[in-house]
C-alpha atoms as a PDB file:
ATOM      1  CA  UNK A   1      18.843  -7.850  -2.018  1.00  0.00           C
ATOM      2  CA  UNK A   2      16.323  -5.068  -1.291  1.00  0.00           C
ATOM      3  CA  UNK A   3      17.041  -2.841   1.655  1.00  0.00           C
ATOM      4  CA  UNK A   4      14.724  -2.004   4.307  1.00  0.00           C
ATOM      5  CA  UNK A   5      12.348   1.331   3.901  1.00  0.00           C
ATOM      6  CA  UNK A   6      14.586   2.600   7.404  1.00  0.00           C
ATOM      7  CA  UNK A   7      17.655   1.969   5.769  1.00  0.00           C
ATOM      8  CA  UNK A   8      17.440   3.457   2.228  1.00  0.00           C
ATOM      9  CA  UNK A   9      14.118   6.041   2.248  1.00  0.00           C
ATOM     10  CA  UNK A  10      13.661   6.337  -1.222  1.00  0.00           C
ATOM     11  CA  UNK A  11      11.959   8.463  -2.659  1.00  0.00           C
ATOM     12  CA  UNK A  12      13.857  10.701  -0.788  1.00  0.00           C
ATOM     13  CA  UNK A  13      13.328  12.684   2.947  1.00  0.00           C
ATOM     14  CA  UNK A  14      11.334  14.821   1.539  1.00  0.00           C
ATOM     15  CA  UNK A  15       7.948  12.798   0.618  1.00  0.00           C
ATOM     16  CA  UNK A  16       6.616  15.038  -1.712  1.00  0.00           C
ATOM     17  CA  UNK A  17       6.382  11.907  -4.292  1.00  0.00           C
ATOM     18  CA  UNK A  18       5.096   9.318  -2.011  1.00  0.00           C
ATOM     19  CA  UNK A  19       1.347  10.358  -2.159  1.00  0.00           C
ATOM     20  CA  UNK A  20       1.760  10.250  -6.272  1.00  0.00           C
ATOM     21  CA  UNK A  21       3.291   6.704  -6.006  1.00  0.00           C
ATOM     22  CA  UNK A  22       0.843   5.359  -3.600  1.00  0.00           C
ATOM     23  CA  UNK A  23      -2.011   6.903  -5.769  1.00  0.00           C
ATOM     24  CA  UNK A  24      -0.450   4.918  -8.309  1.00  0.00           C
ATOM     25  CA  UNK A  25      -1.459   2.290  -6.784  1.00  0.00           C
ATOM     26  CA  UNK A  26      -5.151   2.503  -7.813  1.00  0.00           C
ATOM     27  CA  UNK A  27      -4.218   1.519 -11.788  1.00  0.00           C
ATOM     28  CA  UNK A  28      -4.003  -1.786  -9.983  1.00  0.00           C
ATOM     29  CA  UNK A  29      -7.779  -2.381  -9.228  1.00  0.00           C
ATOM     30  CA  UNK A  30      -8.930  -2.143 -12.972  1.00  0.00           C
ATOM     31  CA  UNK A  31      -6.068  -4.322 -13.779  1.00  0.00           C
ATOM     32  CA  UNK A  32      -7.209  -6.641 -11.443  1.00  0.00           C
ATOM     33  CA  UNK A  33     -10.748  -7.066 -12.429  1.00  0.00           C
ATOM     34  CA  UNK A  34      -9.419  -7.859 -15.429  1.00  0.00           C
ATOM     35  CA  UNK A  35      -7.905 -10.950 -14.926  1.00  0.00           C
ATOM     36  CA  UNK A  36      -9.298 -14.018 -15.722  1.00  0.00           C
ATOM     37  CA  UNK A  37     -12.206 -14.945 -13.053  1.00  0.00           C
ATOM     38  CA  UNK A  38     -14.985 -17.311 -13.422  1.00  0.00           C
ATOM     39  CA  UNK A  39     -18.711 -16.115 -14.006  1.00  0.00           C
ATOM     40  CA  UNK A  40     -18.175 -12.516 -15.689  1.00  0.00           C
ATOM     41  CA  UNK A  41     -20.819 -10.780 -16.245  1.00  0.00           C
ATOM     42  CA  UNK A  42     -19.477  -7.036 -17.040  1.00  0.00           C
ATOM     43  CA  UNK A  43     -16.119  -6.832 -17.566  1.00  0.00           C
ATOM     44  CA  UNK A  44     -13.916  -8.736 -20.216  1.00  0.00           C
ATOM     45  CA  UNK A  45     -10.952 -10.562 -19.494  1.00  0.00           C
ATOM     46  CA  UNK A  46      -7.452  -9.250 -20.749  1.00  0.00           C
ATOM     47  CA  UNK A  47      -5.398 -11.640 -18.998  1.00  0.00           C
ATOM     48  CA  UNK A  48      -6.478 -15.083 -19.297  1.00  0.00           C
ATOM     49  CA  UNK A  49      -3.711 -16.282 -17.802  1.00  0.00           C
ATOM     50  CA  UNK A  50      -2.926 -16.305 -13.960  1.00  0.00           C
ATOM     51  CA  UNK A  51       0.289 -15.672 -13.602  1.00  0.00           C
ATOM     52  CA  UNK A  52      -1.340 -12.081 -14.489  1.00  0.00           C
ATOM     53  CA  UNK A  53      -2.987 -11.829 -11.784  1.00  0.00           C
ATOM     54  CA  UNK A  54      -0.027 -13.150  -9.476  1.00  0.00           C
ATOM     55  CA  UNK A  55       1.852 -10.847 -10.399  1.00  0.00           C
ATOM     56  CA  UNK A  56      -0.254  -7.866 -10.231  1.00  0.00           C
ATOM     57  CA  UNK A  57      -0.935  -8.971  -6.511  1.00  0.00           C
ATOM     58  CA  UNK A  58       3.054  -9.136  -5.863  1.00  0.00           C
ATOM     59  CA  UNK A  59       3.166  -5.523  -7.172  1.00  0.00           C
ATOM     60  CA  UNK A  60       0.041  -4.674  -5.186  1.00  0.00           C
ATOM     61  CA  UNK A  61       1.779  -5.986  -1.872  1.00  0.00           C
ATOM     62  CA  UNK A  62       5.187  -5.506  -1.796  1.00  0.00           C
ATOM     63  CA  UNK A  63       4.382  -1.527  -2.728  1.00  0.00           C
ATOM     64  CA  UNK A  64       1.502  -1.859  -0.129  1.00  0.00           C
ATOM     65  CA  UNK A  65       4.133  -2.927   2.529  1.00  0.00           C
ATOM     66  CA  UNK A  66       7.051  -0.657   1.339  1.00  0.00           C
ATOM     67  CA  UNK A  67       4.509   2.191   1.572  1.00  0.00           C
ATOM     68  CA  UNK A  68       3.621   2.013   4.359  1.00  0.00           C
ATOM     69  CA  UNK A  69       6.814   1.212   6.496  1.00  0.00           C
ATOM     70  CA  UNK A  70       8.153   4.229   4.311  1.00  0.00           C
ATOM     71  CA  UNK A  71       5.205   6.734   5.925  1.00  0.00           C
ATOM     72  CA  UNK A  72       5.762   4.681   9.462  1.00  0.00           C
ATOM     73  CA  UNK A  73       9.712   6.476   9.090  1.00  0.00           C
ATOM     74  CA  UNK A  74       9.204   9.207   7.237  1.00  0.00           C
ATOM     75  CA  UNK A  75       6.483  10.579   9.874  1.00  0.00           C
ATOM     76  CA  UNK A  76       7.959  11.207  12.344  1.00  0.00           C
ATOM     77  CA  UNK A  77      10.516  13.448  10.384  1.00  0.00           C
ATOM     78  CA  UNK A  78       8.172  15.896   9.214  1.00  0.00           C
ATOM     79  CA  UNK A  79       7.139  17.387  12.721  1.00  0.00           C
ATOM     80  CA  UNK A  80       9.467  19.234  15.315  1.00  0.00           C
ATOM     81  CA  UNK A  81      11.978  16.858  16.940  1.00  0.00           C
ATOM     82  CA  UNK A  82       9.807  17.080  20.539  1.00  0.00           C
ATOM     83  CA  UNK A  83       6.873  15.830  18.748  1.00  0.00           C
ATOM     84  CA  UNK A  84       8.024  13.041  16.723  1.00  0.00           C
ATOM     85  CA  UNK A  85       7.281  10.392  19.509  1.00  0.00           C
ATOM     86  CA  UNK A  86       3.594  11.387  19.626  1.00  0.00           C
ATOM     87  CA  UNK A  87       3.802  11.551  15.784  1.00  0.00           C
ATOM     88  CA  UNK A  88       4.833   7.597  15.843  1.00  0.00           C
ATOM     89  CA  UNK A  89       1.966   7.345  18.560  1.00  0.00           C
ATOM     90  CA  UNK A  90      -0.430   8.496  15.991  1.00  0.00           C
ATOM     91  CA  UNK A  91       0.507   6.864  12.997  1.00  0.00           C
ATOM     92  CA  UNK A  92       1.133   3.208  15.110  1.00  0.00           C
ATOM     93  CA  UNK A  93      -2.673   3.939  16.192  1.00  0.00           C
ATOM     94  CA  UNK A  94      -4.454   4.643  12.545  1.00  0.00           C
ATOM     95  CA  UNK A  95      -2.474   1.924  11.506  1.00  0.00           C
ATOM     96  CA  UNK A  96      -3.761  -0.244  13.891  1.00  0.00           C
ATOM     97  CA  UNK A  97      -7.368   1.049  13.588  1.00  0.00           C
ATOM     98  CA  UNK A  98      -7.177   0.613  10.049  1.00  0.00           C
ATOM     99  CA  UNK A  99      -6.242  -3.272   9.755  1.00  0.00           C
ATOM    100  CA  UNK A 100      -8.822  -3.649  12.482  1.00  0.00           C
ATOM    101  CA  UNK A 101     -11.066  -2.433  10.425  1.00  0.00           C
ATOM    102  CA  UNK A 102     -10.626  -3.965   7.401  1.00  0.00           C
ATOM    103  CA  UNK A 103     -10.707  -7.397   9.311  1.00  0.00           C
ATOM    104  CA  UNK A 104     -13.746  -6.295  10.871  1.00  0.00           C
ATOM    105  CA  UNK A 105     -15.345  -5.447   7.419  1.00  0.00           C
ATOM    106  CA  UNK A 106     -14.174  -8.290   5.787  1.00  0.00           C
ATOM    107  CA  UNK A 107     -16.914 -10.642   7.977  1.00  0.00           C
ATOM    108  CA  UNK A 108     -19.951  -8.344   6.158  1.00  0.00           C
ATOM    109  CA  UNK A 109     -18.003  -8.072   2.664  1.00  0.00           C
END
């Protein structure tokens, strides 16, 4: 079974991969409006069937989650030791602020 992002921290301590690997993350989108949706007007469809687009959404998530709980540890670890709590204050807070957001767009959208 997969081990938590505290327990095994991979890439490594030193996150000097993570922003390329979440950046990665934006090959998703066109893959995504690819898939096989009702009413196109622009964009063909490349993957007509859905497990396509189930599975690009498993990807999507599961790296979504595992990214972030990854930043939520390694944060704290890249300031001095006496600032590491208000480091995990700050990061708890944009988090926060940032799924509040999103809900709160999601009413206009």
């Amino acid at each position: 079974p997969p081990r938590p992002p505290s327990v095994s921290l991979q890439p490594d301590k030193s996150p000097r991969l993570l922003p390329l690997l979440v950046g990665l993350r934006v090959v998703l989108i066109p893959l995504l409006l690819l898939c096989n949706v009702p009413e196109r007007a622009y964009l063909p469809v490349l993957f007509h069937q859905d497990a396509w687009f189930i599975l690009f959404m498993v990807v999507f998530s599961l790296s979504n989650g595992y990214f972030v709980s990854l930043t939520m540890c390694l944060a704290p670890k890249q300031v001095l030791p006496q600032e590491s709590e208000l480091a995990g204050a700050i990061m708890t807070f944009f988090l926060a602020l940032g799924l509040s957001c999103g809900a709160g767009c999601s009413f206009f959208l």
